[in-house]
Protein backbone atom coordinates (compact mmCIF):
# COMPACT_ATOMS: atom_id res chain seq x y z
CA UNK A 1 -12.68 -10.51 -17.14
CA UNK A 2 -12.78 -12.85 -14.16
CA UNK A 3 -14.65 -12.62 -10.73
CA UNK A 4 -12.58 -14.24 -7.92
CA UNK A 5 -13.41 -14.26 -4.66
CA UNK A 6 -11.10 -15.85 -2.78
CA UNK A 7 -7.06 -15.54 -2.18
CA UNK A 8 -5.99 -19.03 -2.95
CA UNK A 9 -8.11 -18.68 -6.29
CA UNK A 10 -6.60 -15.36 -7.02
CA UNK A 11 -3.11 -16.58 -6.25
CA UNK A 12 -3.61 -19.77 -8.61
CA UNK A 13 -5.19 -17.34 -11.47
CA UNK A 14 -1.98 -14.87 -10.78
CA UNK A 15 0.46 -18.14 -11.09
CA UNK A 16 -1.28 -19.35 -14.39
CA UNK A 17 -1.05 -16.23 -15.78
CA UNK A 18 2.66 -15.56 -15.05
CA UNK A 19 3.51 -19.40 -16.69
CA UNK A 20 2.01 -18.34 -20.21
CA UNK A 21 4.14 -15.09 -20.46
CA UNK A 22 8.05 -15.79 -20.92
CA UNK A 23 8.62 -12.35 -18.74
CA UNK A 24 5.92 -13.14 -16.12
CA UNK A 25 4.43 -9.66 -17.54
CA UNK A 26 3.74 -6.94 -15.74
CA UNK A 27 0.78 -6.39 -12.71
CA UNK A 28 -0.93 -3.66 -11.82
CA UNK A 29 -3.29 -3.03 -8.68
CA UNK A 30 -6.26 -0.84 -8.49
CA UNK A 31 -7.38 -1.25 -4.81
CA UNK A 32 -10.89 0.18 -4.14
CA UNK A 33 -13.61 0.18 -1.75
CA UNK A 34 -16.79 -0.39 -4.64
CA UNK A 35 -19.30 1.89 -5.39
CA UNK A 36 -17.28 3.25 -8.47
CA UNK A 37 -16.64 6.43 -10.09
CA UNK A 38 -14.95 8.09 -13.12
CA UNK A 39 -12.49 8.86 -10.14
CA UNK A 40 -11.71 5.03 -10.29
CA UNK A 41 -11.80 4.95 -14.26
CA UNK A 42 -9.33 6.95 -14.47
CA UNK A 43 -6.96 5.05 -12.16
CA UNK A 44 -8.04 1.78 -13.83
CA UNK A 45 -7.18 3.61 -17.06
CA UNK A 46 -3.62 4.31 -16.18
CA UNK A 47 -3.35 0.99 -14.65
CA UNK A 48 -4.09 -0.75 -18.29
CA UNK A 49 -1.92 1.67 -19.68
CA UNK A 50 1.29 0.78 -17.55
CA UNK A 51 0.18 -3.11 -16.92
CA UNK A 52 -0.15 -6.61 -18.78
CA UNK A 53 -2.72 -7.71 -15.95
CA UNK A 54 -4.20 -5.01 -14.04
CA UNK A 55 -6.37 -6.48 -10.59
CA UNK A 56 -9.19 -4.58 -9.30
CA UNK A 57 -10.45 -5.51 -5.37
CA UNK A 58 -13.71 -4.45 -4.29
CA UNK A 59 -13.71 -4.66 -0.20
CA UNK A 60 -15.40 -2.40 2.13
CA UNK A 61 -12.61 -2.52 4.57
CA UNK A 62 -13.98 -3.13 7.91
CA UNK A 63 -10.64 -2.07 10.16
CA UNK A 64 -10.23 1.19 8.63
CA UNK A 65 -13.39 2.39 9.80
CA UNK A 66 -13.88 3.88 13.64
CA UNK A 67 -16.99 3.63 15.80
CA UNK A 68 -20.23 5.30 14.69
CA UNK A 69 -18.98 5.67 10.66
CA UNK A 70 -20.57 4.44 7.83
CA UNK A 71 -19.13 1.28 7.33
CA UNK A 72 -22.52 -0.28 7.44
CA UNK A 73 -24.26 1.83 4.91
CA UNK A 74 -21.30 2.83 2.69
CA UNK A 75 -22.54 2.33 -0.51
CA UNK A 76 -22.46 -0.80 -2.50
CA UNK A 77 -23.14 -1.91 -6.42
CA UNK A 78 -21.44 -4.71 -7.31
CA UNK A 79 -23.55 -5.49 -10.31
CA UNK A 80 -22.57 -1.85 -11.56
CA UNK A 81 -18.95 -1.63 -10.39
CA UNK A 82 -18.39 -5.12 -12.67
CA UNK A 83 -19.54 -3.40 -15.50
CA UNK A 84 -17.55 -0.31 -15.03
CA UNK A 85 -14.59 -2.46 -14.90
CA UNK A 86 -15.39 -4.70 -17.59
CA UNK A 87 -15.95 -1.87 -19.87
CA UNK A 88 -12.19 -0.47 -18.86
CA UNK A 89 -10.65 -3.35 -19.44
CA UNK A 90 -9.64 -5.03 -16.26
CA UNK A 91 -8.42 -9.02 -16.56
CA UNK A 92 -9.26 -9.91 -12.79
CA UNK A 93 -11.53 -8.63 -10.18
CA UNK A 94 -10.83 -9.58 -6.42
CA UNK A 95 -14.03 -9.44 -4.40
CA UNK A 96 -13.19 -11.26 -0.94
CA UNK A 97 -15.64 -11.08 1.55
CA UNK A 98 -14.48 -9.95 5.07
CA UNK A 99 -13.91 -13.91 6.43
CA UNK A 100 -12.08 -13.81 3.78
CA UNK A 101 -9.84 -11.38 4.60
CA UNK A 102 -9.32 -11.58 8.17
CA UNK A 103 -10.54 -15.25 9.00
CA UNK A 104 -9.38 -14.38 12.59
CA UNK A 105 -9.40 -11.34 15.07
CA UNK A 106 -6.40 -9.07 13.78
CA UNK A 107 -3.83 -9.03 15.85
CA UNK A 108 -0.95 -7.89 13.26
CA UNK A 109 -1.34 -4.25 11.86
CA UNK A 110 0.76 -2.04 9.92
CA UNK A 111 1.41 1.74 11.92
CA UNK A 112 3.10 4.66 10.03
CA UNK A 113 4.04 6.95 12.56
CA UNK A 114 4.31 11.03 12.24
CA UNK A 115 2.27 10.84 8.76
CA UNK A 116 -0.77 9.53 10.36
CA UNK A 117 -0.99 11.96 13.58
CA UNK A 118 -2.53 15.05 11.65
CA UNK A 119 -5.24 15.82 9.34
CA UNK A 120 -7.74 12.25 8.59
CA UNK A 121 -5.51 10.71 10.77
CA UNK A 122 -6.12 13.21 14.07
CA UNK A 123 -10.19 12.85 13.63
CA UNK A 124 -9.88 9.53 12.51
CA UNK A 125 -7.89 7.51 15.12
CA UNK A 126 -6.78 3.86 13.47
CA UNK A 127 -7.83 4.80 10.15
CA UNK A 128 -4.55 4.81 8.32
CA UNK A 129 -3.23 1.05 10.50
CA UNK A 130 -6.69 -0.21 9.00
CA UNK A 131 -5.43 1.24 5.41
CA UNK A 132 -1.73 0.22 5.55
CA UNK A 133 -3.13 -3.26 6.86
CA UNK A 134 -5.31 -4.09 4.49
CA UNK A 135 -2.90 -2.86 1.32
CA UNK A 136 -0.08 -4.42 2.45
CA UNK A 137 -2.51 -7.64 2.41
CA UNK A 138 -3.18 -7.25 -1.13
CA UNK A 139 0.30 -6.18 -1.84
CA UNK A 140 1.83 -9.83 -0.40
CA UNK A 141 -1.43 -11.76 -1.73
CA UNK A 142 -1.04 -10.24 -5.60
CA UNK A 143 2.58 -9.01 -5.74
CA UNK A 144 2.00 -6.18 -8.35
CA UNK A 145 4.52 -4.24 -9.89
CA UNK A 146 2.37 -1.20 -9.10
CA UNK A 147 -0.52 -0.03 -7.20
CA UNK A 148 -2.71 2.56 -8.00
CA UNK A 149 -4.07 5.44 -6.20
CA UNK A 150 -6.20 8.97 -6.14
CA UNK A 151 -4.50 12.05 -5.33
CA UNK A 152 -8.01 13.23 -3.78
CA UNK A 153 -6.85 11.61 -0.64
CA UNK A 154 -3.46 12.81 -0.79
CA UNK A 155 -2.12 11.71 2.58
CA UNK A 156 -2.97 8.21 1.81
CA UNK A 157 -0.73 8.45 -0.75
CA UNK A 158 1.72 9.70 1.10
CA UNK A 159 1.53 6.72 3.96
CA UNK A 160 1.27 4.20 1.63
CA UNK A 161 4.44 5.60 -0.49
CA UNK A 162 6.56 5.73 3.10
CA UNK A 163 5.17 2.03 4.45
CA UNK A 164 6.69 0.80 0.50
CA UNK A 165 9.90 2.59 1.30
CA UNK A 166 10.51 1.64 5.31
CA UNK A 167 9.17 -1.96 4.64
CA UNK A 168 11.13 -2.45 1.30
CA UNK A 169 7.97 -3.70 -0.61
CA UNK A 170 8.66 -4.03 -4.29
CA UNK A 171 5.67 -2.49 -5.34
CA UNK A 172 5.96 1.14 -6.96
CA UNK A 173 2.70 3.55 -5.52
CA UNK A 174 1.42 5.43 -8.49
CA UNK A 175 0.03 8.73 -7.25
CA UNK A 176 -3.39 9.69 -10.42
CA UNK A 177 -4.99 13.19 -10.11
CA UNK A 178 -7.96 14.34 -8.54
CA UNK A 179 -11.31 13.61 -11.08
CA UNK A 180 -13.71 16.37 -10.46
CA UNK A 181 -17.44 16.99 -11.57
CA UNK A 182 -17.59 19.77 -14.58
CA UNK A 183 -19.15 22.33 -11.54
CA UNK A 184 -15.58 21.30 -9.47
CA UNK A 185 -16.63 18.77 -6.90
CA UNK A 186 -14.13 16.39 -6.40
CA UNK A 187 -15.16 12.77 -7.00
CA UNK A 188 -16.33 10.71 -4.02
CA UNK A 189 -18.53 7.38 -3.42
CA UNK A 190 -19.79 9.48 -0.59
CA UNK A 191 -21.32 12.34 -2.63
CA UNK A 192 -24.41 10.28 -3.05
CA UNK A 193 -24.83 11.15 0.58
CA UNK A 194 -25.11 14.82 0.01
CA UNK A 195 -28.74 16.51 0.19
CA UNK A 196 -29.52 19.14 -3.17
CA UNK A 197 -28.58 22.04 -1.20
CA UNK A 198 -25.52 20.17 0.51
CA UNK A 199 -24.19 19.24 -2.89
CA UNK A 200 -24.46 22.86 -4.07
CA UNK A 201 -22.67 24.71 -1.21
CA UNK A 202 -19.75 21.82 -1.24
CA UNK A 203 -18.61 23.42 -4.19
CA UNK A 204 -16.99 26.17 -1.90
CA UNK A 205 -14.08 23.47 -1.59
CA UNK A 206 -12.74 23.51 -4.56
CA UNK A 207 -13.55 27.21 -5.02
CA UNK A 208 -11.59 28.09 -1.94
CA UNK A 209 -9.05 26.03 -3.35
CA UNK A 210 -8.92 27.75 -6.59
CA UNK A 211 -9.64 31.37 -4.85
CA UNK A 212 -6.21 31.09 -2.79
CA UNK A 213 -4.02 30.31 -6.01
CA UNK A 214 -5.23 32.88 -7.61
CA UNK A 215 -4.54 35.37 -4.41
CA UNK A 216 -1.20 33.72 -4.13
CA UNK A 217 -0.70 34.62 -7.51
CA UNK A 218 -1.82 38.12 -7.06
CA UNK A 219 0.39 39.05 -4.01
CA UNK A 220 -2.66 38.51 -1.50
CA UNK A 221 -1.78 35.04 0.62
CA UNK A 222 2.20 35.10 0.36
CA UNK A 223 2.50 33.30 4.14
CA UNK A 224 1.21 30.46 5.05
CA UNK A 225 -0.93 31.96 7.84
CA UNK A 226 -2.88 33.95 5.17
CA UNK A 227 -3.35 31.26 2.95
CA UNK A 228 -4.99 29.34 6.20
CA UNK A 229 -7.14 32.51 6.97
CA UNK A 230 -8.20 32.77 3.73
CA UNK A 231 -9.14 29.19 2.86
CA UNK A 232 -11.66 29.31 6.38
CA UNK A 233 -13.08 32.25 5.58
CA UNK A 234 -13.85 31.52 2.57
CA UNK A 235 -16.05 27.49 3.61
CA UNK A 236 -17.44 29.55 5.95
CA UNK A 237 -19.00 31.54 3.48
CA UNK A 238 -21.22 28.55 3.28
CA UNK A 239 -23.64 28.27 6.25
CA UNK A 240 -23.39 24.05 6.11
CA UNK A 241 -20.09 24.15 6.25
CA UNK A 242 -18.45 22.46 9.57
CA UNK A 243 -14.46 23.15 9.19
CA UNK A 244 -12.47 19.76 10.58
CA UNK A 245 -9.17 21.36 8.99
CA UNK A 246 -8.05 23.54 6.51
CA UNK A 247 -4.55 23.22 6.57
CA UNK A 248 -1.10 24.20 4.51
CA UNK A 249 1.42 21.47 5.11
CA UNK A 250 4.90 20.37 2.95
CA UNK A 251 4.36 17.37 0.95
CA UNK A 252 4.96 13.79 0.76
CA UNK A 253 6.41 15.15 4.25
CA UNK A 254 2.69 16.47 5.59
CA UNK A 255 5.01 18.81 8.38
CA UNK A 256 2.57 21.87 9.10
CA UNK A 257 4.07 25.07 7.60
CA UNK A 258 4.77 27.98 10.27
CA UNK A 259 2.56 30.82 9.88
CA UNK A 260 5.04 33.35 9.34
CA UNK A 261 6.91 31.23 6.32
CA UNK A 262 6.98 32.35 2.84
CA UNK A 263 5.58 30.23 0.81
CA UNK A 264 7.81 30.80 -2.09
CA UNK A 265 10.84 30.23 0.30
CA UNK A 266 9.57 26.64 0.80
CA UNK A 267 11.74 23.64 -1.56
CA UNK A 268 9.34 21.27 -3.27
CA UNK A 269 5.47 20.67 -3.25
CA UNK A 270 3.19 22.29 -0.60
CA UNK A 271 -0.50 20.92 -0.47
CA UNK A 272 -3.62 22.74 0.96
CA UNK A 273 -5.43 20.23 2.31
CA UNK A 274 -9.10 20.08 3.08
CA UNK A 275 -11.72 18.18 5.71
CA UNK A 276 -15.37 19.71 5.77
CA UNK A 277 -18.65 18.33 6.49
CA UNK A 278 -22.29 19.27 4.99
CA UNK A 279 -24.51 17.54 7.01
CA UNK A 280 -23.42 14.01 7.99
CA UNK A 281 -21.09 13.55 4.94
CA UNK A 282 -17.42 14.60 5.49
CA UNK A 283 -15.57 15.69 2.07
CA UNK A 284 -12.27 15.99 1.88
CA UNK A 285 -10.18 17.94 -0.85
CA UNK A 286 -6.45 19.41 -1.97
CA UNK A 287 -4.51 21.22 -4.26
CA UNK A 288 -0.75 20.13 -4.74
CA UNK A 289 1.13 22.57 -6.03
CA UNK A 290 4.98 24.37 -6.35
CA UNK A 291 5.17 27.52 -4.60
CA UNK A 292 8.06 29.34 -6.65
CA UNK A 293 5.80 28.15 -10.08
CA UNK A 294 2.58 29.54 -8.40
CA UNK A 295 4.52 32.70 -7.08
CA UNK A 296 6.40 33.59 -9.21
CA UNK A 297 3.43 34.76 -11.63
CA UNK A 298 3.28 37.53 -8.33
C-alpha cells in the first residue's frame, strides 16, 4: 500500500500503474472524509472486489462544511484509518492536505439544482456544491472506472449519480448499503460525538424506521401522510430528540410525496429519509424500499 500526498504524485503512480497492465486495468475510488468505520470497510470491500487498483482519499473537506460546524473538530486518525485500509487491501491512499487541494480561493464549483434544495441540502446551504466540487476533483485527478459510496447518506448518492449523468463523467457511482451497529445504529464518524444516554435514545431512528414497514405492512401507514405522522411521533418518543426532517420522498428523484398518495400506487423506490439531533450531533438515517413489495404483504 502506498501513502501519497500530493496530485502530481498520485497522477504519476496512476500512469505507472496503467503502463504495466496491457488493459490499463480497472480503478476504483473510495472517497472518504477519515476517521474510518466498518461503514467504510465495507465500501472498500466492494471496491477490491470490482477493481484492479482501488484509491482511498482521506480529506476533511473544508467547502462542504457551513459556518459554526464541526469542520475543526471532526474527528481525525490517520495512523488508524492506514491500518484499516491496509488490512482491506487498498493499493493507494490519497491524503492531500487542503493547499493541496485548493491552492487558491475557489472560484469554480459544481451546483446540482432541485436535488440539493430539500432535506441536508435545505439546513445545510452549500453543502452538496462543496461535495460535487470536491468529487468531481478526484474524479478528473484519478479517472476511476467507479466510485464508491454509502447508502446512509442517500441523497448524496443521488447528486453525485445526476452530476455523472448531466456532466457526462465516465465514472459509474456505486450506491453500498447502510452498515449498522448489532443494536441498529447506523454507522457514522460522528457517533463518537454522542453522550451514553444520547447514543441509547438514537436508536429510535432506525426503530422508527423499522416500526413504519412493519405498519405499512400491516395496513396501518398506507399514505404517505401517515407514514410522516408516524415516523415523528415515534423520535419524539425520545425526549433528546430534535426533528430537522422526517420525510417520504420518490427516489433517485428526492420529489416529496403528497400526503394523500398511496404508497403502493407510487412506480419505483420510495425512501424515508431521516435528520435528527441528540445533543450537538446531527444523525441522519433511511430506508429505501419498493412500495408494491412492502405492500403487498398488506
Amino acid at each position: 500500500m502506498k501513502v501519497i500526498r500530493t496530485i502530481s504524485g498520485l497522477r504519476q503512480e496512476l500512469n505507472s500503474l496503467k503502463q504495466t497492465r496491457k488493459d490499463g486495468g480497472s480503478v476504483g475510488l473510495v472517497p472518504t472524509m477519515g476517521f474510518l468505520h466498518a461503514g467504510h470497510a465495507s465500501l472498500m470491500t466492494r471496491a477490491r472486489e470490482m477493481s484492479d487498483t482501488v484509491v482511498l482519499s482521506i480529506f476533511v473537506n473544508p467547502i462542504q462544511f457551513g459556518p459554526g460546524e464541526d469542520y475543526e473538530t471532526y474527528p481525525r486518525d490517520e495512523e488508524r484509518d492506514l491500518a484499516l485500509a491496509e488490512r482491506h487491501g487498498i493499493d493507494i491512499v490519497f491524503i492531500p492536505t487542503v493547499q493541496e487541494m485548493y491552492p487558491k480561493q475557489v472560484k469554480t464549483k459544481i451546483v446540482v439544482s432541485e436535488l440539493t434544495s430539500l432535506l441536508c441540502g435545505a439546513s445545510r446551504p452549500g453543502h452538496f456544491d462543496g461535495v460535487t466540487t470536491v468529487v468531481s476533483k478526484l474524479i478528473n485527478i484519478i479517472k476511476p472506472n467507479r466510485a464508491f459510496f454509502g447508502l446512509k447518506d442517500a441523497q448524496q448518492v443521488a447528486v453525485l449519480q445526476q452530476m455523472v449523468t448531466d456532466l457526462n463523467l465516465d465514472v459509474e457511482i456505486i450506491p453500498c448499503p447502510i452498515i449498522r451497529e448489532k443494536d441498529g445504529l447506523a454507522l457514522s464518524s460522528r457517533n463518537v460525538y454522542l453522550s451514553q444516554e444520547e447514543r441509547t435514545q438514537a436508536l429510535i431512528l432506525s426503530r422508527s424506521l423499522n416500526d413504519v414497514r412493519e405498519a405499512m405492512n400491516c395496513g396501518k401507514a398506507t399514505t404517505a401522510a401517515e407514514a410522516r405522522l408516524m415516523l415523528n411521533e415515534i423520535i419524539h418518543s425520545a425526549p433528546l430528540a430534535v426533528i430537522e426532517y422526517a420525510e417520504v420522498l420518490s427516489f433517485p428523484e428526492l420529489s416529496r410525496v403528497e400526503d394523500d398518495t398511496l404508497l403502493v400506487d407510487l412506480q419505483g423506490q420510495v425512501i424515508m429519509a431521516l435528520a435528527v439531533k441528540f445533543g450537538k450531533t446531527r444523525l441522519i438515517d433511511n430506508l429505501l424500499f419498493t412500495p408494491k413489495e412492502v405492500l403487498s404483504l398488506v
